[in-house]
Each structure stands twice: as C-alpha cells, then as structure tokens.
PDB file of N, CA and C in Angstrom:
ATOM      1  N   UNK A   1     -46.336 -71.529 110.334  1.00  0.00           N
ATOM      2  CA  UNK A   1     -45.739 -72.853 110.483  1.00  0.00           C
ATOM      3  C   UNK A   1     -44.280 -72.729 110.940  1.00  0.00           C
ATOM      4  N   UNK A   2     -43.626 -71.696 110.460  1.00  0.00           N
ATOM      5  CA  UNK A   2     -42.057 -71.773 110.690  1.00  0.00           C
ATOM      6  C   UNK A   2     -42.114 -71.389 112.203  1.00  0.00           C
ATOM      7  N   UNK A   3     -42.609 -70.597 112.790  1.00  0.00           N
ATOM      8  CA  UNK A   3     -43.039 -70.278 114.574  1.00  0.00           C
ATOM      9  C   UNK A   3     -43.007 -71.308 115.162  1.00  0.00           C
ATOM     10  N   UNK A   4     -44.299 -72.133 114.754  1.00  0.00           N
ATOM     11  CA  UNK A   4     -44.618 -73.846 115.570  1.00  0.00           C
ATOM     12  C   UNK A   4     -42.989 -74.365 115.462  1.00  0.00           C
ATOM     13  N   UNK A   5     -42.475 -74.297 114.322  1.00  0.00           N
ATOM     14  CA  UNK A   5     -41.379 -75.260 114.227  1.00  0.00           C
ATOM     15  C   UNK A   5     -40.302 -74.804 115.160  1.00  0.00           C
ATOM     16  N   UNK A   6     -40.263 -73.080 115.256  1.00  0.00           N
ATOM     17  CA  UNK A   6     -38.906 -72.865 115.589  1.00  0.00           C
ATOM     18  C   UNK A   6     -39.219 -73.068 117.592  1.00  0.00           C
ATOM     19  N   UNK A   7     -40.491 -72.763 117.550  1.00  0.00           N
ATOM     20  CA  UNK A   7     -40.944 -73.197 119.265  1.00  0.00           C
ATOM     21  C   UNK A   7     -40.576 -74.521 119.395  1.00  0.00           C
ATOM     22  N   UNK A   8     -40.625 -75.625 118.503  1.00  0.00           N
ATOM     23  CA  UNK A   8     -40.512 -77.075 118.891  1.00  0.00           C
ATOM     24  C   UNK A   8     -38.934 -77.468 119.143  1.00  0.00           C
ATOM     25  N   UNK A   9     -37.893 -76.909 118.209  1.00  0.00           N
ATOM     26  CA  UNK A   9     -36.826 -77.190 118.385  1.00  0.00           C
ATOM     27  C   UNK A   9     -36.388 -76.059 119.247  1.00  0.00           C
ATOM     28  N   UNK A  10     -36.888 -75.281 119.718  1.00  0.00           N
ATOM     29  CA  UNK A  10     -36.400 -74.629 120.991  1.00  0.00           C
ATOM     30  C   UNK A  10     -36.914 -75.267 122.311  1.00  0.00           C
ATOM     31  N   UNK A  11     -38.017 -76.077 122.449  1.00  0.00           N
ATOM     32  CA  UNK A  11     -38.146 -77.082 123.127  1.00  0.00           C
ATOM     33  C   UNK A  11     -37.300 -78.275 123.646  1.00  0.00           C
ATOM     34  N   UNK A  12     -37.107 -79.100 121.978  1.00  0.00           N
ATOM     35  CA  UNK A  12     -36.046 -79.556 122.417  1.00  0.00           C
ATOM     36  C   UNK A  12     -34.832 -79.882 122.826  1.00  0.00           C
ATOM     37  N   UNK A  13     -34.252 -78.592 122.240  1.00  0.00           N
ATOM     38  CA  UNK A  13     -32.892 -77.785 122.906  1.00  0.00           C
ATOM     39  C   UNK A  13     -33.023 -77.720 124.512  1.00  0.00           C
ATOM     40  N   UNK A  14     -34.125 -77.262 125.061  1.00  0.00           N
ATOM     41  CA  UNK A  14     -34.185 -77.085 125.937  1.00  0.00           C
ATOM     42  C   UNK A  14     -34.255 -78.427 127.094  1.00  0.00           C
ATOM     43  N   UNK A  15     -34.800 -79.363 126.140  1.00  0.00           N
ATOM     44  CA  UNK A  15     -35.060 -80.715 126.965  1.00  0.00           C
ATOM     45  C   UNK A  15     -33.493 -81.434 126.855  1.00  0.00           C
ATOM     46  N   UNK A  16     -32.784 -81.480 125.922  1.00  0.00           N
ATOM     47  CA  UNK A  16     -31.711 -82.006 125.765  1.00  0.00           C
ATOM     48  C   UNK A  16     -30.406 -81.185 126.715  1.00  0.00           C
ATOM     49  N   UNK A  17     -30.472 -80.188 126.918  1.00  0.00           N
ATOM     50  CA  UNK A  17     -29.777 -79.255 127.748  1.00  0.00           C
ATOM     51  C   UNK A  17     -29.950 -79.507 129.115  1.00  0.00           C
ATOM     52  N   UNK A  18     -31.095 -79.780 129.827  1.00  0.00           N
ATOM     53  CA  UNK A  18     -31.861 -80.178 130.704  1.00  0.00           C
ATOM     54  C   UNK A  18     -31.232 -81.701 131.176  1.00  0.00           C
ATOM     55  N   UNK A  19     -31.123 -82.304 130.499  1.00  0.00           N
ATOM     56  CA  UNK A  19     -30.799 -83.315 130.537  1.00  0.00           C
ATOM     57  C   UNK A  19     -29.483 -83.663 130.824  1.00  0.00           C
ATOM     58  N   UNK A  20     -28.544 -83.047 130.092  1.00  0.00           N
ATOM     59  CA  UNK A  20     -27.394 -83.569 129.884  1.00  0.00           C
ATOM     60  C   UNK A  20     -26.612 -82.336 130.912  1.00  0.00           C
ATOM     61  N   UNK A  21     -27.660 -81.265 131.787  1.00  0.00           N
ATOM     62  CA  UNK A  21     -27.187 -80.914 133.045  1.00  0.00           C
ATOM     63  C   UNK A  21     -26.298 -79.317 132.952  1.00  0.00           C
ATOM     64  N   UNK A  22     -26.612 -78.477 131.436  1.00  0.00           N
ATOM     65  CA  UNK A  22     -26.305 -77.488 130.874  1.00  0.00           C
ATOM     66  C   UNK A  22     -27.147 -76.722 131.276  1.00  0.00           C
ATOM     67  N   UNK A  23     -26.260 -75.181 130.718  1.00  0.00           N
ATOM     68  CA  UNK A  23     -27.115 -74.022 131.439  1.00  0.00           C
ATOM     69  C   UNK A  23     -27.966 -73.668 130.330  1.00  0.00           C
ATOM     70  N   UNK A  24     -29.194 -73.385 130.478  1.00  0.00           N
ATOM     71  CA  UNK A  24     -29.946 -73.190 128.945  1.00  0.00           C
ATOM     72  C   UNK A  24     -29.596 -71.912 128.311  1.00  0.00           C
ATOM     73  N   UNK A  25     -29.454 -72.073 127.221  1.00  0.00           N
ATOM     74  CA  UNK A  25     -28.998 -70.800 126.210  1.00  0.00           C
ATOM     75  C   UNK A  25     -29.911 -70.280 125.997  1.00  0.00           C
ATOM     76  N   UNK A  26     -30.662 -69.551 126.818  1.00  0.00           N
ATOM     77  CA  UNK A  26     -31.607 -68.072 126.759  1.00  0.00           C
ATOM     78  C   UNK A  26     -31.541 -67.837 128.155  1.00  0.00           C
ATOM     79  N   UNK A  27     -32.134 -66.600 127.610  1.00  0.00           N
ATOM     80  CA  UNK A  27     -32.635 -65.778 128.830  1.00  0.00           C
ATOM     81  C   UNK A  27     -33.664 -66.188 130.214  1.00  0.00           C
ATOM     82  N   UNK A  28     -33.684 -66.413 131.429  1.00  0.00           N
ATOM     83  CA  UNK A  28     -34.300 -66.710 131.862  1.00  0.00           C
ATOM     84  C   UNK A  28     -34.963 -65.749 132.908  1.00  0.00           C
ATOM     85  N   UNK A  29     -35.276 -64.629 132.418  1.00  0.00           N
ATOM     86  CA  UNK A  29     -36.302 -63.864 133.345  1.00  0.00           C
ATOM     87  C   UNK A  29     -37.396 -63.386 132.077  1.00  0.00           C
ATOM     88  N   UNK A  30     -38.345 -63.015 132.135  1.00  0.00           N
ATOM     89  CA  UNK A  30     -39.501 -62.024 131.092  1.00  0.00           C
ATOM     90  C   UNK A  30     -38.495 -60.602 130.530  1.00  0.00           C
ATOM     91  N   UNK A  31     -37.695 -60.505 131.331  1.00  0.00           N
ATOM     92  CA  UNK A  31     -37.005 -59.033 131.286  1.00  0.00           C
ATOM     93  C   UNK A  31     -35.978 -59.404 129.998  1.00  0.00           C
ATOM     94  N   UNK A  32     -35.493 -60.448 129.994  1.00  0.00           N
ATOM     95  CA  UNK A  32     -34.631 -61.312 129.393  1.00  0.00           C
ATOM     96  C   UNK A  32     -34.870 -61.675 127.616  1.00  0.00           C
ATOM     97  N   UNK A  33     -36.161 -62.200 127.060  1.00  0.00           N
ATOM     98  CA  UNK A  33     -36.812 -62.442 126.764  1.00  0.00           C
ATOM     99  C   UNK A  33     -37.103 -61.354 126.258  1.00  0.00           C
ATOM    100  N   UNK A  34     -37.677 -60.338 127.323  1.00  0.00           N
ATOM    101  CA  UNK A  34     -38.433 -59.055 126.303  1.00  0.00           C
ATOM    102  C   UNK A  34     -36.746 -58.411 125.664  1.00  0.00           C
ATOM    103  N   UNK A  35     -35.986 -58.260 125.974  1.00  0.00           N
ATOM    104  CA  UNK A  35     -34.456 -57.754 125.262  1.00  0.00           C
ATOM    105  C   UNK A  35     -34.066 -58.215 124.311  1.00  0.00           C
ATOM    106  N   UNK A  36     -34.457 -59.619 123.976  1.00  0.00           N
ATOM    107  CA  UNK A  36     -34.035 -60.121 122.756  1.00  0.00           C
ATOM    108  C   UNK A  36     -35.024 -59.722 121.890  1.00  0.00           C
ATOM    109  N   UNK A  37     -36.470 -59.892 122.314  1.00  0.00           N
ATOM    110  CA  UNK A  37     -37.264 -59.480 121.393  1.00  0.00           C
ATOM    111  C   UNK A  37     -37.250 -57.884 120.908  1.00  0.00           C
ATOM    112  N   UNK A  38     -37.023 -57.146 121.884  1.00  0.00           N
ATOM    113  CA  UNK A  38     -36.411 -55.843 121.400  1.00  0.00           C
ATOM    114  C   UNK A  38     -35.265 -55.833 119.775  1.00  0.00           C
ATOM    115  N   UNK A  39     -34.809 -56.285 120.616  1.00  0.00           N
ATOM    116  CA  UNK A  39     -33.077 -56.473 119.711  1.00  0.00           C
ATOM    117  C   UNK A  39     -33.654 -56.631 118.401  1.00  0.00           C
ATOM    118  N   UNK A  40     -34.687 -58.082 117.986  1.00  0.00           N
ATOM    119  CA  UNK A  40     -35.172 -58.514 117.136  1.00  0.00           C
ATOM    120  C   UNK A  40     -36.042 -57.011 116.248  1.00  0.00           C
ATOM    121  N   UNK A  41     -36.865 -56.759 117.154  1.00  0.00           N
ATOM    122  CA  UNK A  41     -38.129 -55.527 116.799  1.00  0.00           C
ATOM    123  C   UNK A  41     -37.646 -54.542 115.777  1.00  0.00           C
ATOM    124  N   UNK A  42     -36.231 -53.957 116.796  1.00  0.00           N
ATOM    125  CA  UNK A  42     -34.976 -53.110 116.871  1.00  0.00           C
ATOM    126  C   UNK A  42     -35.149 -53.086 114.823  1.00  0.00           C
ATOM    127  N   UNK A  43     -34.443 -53.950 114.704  1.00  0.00           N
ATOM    128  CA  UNK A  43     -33.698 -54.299 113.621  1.00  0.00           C
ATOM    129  C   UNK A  43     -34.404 -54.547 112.722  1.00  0.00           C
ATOM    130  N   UNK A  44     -35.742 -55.038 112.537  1.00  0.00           N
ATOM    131  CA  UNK A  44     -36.806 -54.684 111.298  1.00  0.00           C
ATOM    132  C   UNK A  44     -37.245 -53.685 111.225  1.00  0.00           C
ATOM    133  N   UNK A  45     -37.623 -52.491 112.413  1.00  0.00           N
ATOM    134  CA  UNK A  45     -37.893 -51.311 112.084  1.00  0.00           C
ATOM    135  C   UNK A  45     -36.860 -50.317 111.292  1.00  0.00           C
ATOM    136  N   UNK A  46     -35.622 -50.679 111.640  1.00  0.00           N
ATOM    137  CA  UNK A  46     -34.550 -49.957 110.910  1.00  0.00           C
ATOM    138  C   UNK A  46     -34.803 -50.412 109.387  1.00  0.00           C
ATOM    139  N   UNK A  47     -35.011 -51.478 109.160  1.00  0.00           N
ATOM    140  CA  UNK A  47     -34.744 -52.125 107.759  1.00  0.00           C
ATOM    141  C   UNK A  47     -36.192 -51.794 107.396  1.00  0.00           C
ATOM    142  N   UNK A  48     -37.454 -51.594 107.909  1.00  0.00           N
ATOM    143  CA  UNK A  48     -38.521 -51.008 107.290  1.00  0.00           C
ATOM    144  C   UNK A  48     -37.839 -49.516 106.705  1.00  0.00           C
ATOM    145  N   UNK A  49     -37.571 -48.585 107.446  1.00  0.00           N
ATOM    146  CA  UNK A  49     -37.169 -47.113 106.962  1.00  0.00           C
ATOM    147  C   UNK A  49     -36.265 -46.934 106.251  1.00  0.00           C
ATOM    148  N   UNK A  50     -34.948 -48.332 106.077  1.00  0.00           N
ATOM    149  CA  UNK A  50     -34.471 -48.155 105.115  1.00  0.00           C
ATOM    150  C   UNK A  50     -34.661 -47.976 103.724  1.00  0.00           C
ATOM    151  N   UNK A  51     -35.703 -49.136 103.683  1.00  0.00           N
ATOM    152  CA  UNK A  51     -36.499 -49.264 102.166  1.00  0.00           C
ATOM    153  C   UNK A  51     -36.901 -48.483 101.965  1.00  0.00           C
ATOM    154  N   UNK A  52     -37.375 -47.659 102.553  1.00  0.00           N
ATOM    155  CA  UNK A  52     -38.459 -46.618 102.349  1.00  0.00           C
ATOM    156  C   UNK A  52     -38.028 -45.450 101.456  1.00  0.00           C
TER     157      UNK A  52
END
C-alpha cells in the first residue's frame, strides 16, 4: 500500500509541476532512474551486513 501511495503522489507532483511549467524533480532517462534505484539498493545492502 505505501508503493501505490508513494506512486500517486509522485504523480501528482508530477502533474502539478507540469502545470505550473517546472522542470520535474527526477530523473528523466531509464539510466536516471536505474541510479537512484541503485543508490537506494546501495544502502540496504550495507545496512543488511551491518546487522549481521
């Protein structure tokens, strides 16, 4: 549920940005996108081995 939600208000960030003629605050290539999700990946695998 928190996914659906955080996709919806990244939606409408995106529609309101759109609108009011702003540059959208993400990434706009797949290459872009896959880097943040890295970044993200990145940083729970560290914190998995920490616990460990």
């Amino acid at each position: 549920m928190e996914a659906v939600l955080s996709l919806l208000a990244g939606m409408v960030v995106g529609v309101l940005f759109t609108f009011i003629r702003l540059p959208l605050p993400a990434p706009v290539t797949i290459a872009g996108v896959l880097g943040v999700a890295g970044v993200y990946l990145g940083g729970k695998l560290v914190s998995l081995f920490i616990r460990s």
